[in-house]
Protein backbone atom coordinates (compact mmCIF):
# COMPACT_ATOMS: atom_id res chain seq x y z
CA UNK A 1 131.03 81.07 211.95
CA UNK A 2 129.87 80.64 208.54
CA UNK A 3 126.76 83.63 207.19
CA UNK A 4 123.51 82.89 206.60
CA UNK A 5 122.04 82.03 203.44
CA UNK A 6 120.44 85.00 202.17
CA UNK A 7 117.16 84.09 199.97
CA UNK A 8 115.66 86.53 198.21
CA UNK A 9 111.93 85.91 198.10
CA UNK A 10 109.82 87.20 195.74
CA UNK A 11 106.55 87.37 193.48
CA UNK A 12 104.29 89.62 191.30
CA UNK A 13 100.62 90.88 192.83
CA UNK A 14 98.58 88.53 193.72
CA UNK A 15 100.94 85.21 193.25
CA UNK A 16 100.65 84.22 197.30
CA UNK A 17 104.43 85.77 198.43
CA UNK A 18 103.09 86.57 201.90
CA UNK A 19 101.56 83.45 202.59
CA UNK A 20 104.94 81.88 201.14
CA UNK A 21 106.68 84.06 203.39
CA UNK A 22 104.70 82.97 206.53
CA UNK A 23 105.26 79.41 205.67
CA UNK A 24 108.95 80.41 206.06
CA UNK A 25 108.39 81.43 209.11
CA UNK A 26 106.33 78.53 210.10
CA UNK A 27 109.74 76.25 209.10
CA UNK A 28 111.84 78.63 211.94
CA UNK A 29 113.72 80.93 209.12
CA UNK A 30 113.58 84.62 210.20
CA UNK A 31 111.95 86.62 207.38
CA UNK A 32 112.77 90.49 206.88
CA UNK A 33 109.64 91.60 205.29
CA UNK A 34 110.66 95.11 203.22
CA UNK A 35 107.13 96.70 202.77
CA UNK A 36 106.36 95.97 206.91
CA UNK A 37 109.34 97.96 207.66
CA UNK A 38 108.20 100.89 205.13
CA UNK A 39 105.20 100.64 206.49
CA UNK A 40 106.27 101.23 210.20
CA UNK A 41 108.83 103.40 209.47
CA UNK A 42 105.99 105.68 207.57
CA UNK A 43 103.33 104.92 210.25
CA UNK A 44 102.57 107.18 213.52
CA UNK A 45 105.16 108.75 214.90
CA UNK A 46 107.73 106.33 212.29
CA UNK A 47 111.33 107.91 212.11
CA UNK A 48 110.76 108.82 208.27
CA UNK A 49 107.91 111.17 208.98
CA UNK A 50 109.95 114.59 209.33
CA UNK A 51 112.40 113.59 206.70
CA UNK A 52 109.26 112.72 204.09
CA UNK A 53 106.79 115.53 205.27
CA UNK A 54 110.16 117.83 204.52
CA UNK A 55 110.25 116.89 201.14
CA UNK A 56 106.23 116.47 200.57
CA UNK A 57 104.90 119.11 202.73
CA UNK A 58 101.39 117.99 203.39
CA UNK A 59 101.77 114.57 203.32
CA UNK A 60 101.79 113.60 206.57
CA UNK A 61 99.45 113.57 209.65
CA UNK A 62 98.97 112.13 212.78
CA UNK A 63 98.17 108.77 211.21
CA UNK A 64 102.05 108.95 209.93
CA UNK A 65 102.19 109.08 205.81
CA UNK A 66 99.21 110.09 204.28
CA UNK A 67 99.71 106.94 201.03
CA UNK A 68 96.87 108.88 199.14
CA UNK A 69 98.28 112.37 199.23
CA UNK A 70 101.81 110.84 198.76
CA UNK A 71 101.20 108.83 196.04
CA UNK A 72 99.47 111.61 194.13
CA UNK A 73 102.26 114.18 194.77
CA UNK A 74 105.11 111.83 193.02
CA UNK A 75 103.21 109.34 190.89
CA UNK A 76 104.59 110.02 187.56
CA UNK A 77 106.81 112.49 188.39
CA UNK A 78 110.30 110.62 188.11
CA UNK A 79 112.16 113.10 190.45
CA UNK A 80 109.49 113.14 193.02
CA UNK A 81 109.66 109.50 192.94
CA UNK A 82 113.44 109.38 193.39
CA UNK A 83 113.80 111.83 196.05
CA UNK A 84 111.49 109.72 197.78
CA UNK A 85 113.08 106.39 197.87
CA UNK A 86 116.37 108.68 198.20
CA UNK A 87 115.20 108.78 201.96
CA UNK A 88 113.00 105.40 202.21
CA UNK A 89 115.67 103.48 200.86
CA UNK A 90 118.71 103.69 203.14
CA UNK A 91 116.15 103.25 205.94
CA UNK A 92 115.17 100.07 204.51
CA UNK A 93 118.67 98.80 204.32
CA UNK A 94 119.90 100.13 207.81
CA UNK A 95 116.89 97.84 209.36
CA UNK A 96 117.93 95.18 206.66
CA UNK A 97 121.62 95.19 207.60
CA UNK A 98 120.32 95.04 211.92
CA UNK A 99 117.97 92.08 211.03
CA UNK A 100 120.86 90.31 209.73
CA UNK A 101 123.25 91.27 212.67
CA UNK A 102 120.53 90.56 214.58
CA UNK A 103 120.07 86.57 213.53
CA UNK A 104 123.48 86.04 212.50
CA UNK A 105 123.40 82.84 213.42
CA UNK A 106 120.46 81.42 211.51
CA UNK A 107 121.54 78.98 208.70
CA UNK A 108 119.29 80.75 206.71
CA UNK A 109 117.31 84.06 206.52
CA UNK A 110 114.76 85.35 203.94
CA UNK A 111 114.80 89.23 202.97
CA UNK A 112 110.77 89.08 201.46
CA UNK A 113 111.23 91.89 198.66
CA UNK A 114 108.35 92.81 196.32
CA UNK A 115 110.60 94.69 193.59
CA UNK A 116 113.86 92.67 193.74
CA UNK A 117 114.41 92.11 190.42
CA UNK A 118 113.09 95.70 189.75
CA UNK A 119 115.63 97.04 192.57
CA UNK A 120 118.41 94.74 191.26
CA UNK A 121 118.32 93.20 194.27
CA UNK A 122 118.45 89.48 193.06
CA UNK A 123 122.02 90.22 192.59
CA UNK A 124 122.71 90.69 196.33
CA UNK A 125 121.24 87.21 197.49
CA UNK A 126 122.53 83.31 197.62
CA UNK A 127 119.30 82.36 196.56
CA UNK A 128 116.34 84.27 194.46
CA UNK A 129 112.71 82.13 194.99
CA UNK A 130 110.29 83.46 193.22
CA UNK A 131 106.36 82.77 194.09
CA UNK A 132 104.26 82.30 191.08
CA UNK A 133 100.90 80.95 189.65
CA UNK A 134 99.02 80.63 186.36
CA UNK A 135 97.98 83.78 185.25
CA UNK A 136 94.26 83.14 185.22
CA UNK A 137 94.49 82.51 188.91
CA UNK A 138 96.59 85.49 189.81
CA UNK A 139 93.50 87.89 188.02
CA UNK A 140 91.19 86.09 190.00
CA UNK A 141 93.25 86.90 193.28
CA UNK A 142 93.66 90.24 193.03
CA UNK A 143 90.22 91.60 191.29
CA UNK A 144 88.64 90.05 194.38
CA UNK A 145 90.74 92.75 196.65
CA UNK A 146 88.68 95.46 198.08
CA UNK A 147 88.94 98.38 195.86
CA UNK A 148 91.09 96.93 193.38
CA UNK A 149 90.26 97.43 189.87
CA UNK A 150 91.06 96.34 186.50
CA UNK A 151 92.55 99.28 185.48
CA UNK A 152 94.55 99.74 188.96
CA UNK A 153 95.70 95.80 188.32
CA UNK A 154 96.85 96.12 184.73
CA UNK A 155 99.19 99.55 185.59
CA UNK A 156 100.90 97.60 188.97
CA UNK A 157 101.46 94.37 186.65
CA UNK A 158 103.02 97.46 183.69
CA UNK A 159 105.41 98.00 187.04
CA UNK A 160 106.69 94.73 187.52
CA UNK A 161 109.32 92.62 186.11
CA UNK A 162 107.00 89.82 183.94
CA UNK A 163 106.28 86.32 185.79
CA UNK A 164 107.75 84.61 183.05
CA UNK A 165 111.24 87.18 183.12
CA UNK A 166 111.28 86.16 187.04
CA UNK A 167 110.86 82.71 186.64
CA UNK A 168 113.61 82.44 184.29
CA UNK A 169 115.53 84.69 187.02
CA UNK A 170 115.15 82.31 190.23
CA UNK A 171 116.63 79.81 191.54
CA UNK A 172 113.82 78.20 193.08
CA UNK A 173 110.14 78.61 191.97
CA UNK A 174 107.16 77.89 194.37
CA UNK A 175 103.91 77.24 192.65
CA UNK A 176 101.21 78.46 194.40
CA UNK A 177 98.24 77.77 192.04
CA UNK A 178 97.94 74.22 194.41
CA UNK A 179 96.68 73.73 197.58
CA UNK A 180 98.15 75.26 200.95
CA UNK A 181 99.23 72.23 201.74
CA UNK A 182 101.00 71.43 198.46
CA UNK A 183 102.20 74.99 198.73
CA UNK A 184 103.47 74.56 202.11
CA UNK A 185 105.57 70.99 201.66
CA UNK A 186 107.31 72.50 198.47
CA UNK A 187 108.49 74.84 200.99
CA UNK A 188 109.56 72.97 203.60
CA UNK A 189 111.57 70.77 201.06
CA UNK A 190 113.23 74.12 199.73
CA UNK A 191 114.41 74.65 203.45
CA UNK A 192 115.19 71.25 204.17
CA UNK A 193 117.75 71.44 200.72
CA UNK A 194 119.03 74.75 201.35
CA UNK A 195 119.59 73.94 205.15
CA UNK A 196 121.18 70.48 203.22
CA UNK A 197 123.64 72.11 201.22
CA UNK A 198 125.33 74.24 203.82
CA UNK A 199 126.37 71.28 205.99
């Protein structure tokens, strides 16, 4: 039995990536969505609670991670940081490697991954599609989140890997500063070629 194709899907803030990665879904390809799994794995009673409120006495309640008291405890502090992902990380890929055993026989399967370029993930896909829009339109996206600031915008976009640098990187780029609908046939073509080229 031949693998899946792995695609690596990803985006900067703001550019659409989990309405790309719902449209995904939509076209029957089994998405493994990264940040869900942190965020389950962090949440009440999630298996990383002991290991994290260990390490960052404090930071946890009955709510699961406390992101506020978290975030202040290692933001900045590179160690902190580290020893942090040192126990989020393998997590992430044990529930990564089960999602693949699990739909092993999918033609294709996307692993939805904010930082993959950051992570050097892109390396360890078939195919790296990257979810962008103009820049103007991105702003206008994210300012309009609750509590989101300009400030707060400007230091998550000084954490990413530049649209343009990911651009460059993919294999595939979905534009998502169209329509939905637009949006949604470029991806069904994508599938339709991917699904193509296998056979």
């Amino acid at each position: 039995m031949t693998k899946p194709t792995i695609i690596g899907l990803t985006g900067s803030i703001g550019m659409g990536k989990s309405t790309v990665a719902s449209m995904f879904e939509e076209a029957g390809v089994p998405v493994f969505d990264a940040d869900a799994a942190v965020r389950s794995m962090q949440g009440p009673d999630g298996e990383l609670i002991p290991a994290i409120e260990e390490a960052f006495p404090g930071s946890t309640g009955p709510e699961g991670v406390n992101r506020e008291a978290l975030g202040k405890l290692v933001f900045g502090d590179r160690e902190k940081l580290a020893a942090l992902e040192a126990i989020v990380h393998p997590a992430v890929g044990a529930k990564r490697a089960q999602f693949l055993a699990d739909n092993a026989g999918a033609p294709l399967i996307v692993f939805d991954i904010p930082l993959l370029f950051e992570g050097g993930g892109n390396k360890a896909v078939d195919e790296v599609v990257v979810v962008s829009a103009p820049a103007k339109v991105q702003r206008e996206r994210v300012l309009a989140r609750p509590g989101m600031t300009v400030e707060k915008f400007e230091h998550i976009l000084g954490l990413q890997t530049p649209d343009a640098e990911k651009r460059e990187g993919a294999d595939h780029v979905i534009d998502t500063g169209t329509t939905l609908e637009e949006t949604r046939a470029q991806v069904l073509a994508l599938v339709e070629q991917l699904r193509a080229a296998r056979d």
